[in-house]
C-alpha atoms as a PDB file:
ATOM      1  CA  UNK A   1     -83.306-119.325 -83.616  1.00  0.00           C
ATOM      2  CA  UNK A   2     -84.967-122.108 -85.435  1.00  0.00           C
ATOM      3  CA  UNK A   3     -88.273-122.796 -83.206  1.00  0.00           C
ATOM      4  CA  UNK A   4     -88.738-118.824 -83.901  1.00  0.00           C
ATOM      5  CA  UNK A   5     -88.073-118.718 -87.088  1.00  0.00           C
ATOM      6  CA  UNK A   6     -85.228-115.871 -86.896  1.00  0.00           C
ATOM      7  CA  UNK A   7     -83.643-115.199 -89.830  1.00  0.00           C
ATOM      8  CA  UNK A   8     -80.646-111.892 -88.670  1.00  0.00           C
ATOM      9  CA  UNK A   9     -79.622-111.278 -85.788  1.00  0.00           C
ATOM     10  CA  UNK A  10     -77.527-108.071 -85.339  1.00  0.00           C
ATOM     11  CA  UNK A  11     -75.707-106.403 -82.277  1.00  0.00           C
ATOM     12  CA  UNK A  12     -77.564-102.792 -81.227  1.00  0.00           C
ATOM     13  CA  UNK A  13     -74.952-100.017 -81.784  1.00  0.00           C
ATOM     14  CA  UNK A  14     -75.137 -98.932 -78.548  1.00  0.00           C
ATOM     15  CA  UNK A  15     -74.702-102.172 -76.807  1.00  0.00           C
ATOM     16  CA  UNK A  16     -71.560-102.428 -79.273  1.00  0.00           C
ATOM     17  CA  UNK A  17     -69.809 -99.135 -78.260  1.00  0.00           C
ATOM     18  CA  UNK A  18     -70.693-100.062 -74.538  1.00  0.00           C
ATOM     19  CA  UNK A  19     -68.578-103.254 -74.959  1.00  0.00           C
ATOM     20  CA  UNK A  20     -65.852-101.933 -76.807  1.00  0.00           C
ATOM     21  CA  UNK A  21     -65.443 -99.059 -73.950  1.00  0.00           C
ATOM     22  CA  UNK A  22     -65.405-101.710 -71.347  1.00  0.00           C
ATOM     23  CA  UNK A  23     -62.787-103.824 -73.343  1.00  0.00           C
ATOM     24  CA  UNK A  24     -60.786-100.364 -73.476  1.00  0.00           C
ATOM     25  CA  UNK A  25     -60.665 -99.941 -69.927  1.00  0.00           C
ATOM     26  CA  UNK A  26     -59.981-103.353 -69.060  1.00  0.00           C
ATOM     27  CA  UNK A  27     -56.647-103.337 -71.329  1.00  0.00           C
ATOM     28  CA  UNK A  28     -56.031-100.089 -69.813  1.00  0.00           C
ATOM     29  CA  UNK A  29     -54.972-101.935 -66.935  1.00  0.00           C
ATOM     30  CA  UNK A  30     -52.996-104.619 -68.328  1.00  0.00           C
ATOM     31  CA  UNK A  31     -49.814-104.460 -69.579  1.00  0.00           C
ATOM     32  CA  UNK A  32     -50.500-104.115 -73.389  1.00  0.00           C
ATOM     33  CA  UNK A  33     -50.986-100.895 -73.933  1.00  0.00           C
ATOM     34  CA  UNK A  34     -48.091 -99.639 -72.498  1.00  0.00           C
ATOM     35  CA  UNK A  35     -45.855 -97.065 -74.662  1.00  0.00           C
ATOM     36  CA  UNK A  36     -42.765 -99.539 -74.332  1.00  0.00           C
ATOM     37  CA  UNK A  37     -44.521-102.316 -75.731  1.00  0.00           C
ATOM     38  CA  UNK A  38     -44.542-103.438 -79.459  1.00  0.00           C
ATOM     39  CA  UNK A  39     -46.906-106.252 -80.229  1.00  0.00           C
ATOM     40  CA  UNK A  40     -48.449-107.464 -83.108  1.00  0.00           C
ATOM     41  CA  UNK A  41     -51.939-106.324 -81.920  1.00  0.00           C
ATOM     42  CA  UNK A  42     -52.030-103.210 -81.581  1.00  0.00           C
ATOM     43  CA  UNK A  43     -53.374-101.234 -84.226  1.00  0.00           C
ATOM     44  CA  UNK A  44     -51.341 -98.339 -85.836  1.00  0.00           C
ATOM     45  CA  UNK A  45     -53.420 -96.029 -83.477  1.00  0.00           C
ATOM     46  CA  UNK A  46     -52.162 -98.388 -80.337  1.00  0.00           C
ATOM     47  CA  UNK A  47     -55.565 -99.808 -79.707  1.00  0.00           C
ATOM     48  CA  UNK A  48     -55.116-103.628 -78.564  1.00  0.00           C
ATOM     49  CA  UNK A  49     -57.511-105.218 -81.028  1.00  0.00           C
ATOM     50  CA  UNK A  50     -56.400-109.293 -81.245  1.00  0.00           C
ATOM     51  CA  UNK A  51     -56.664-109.934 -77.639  1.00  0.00           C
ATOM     52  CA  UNK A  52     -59.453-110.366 -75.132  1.00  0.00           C
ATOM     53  CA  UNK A  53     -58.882-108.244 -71.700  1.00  0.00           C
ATOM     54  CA  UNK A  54     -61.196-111.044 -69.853  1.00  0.00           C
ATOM     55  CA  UNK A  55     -59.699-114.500 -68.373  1.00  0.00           C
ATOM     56  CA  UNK A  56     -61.639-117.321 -70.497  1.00  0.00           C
ATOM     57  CA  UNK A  57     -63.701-118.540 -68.194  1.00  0.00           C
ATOM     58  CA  UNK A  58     -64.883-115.022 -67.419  1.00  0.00           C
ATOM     59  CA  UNK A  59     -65.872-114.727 -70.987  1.00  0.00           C
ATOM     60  CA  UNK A  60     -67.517-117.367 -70.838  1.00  0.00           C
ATOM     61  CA  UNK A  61     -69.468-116.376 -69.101  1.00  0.00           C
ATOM     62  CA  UNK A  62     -70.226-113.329 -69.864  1.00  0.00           C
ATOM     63  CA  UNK A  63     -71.263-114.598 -72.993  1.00  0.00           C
ATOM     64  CA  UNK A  64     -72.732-117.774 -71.893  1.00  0.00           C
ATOM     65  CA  UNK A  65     -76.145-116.473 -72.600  1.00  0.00           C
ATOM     66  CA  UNK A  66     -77.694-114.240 -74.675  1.00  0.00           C
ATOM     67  CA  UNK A  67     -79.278-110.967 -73.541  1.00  0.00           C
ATOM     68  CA  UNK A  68     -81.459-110.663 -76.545  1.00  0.00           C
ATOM     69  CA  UNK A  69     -82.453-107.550 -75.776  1.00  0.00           C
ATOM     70  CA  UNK A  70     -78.642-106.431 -77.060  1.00  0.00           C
ATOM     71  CA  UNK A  71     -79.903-107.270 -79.967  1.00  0.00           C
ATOM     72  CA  UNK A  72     -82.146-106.415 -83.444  1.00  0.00           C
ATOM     73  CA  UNK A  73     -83.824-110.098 -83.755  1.00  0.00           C
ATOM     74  CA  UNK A  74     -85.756-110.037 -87.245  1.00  0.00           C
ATOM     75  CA  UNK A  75     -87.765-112.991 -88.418  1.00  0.00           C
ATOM     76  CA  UNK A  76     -91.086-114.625 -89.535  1.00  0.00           C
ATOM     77  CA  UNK A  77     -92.590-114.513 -85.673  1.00  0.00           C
ATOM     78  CA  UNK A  78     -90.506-112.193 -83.415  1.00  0.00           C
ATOM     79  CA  UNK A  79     -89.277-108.914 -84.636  1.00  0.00           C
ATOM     80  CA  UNK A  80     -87.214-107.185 -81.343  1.00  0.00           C
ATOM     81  CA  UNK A  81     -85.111-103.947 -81.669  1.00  0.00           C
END
């Protein structure tokens, strides 16, 4: 972000609601959402929201590098929506 002088960075709304459906789904299949269980997160509308779906390492690396073009990049030299 430095070398090109970026100064925001900012996720694009449709790459956000993509993710969030996907995270959906995945808990779908796990056992958290289930009507029989109470846990602390799970939102008043019984959306797991505290939790990842993904094993770490999967994260990982899914997040391991950066599409930028998920992203709004603003700055001095690049400016990418």
């Amino acid at each position: 972000m430095a070398d090109d002088e970026i100064s925001s960075v900012d996720v694009r709304d449709d790459v956000c609601t993509d993710y969030n459906r996907r995270v959906d789904a995945e808990h779908a299949q796990l056992i958290w959402p289930h009507p029989g269980m109470t846990v602390w997160y799970k939102n008043r509308r019984d959306r797991v929201t505290a939790t990842t779906p993904w094993r770490g390492v999967d994260f990982w690396k899914m997040t391991r590098t950066p599409e930028l073009d998920n992203y709004i990049l603003v700055g001095d030299k690049i400016l990418r929506a």
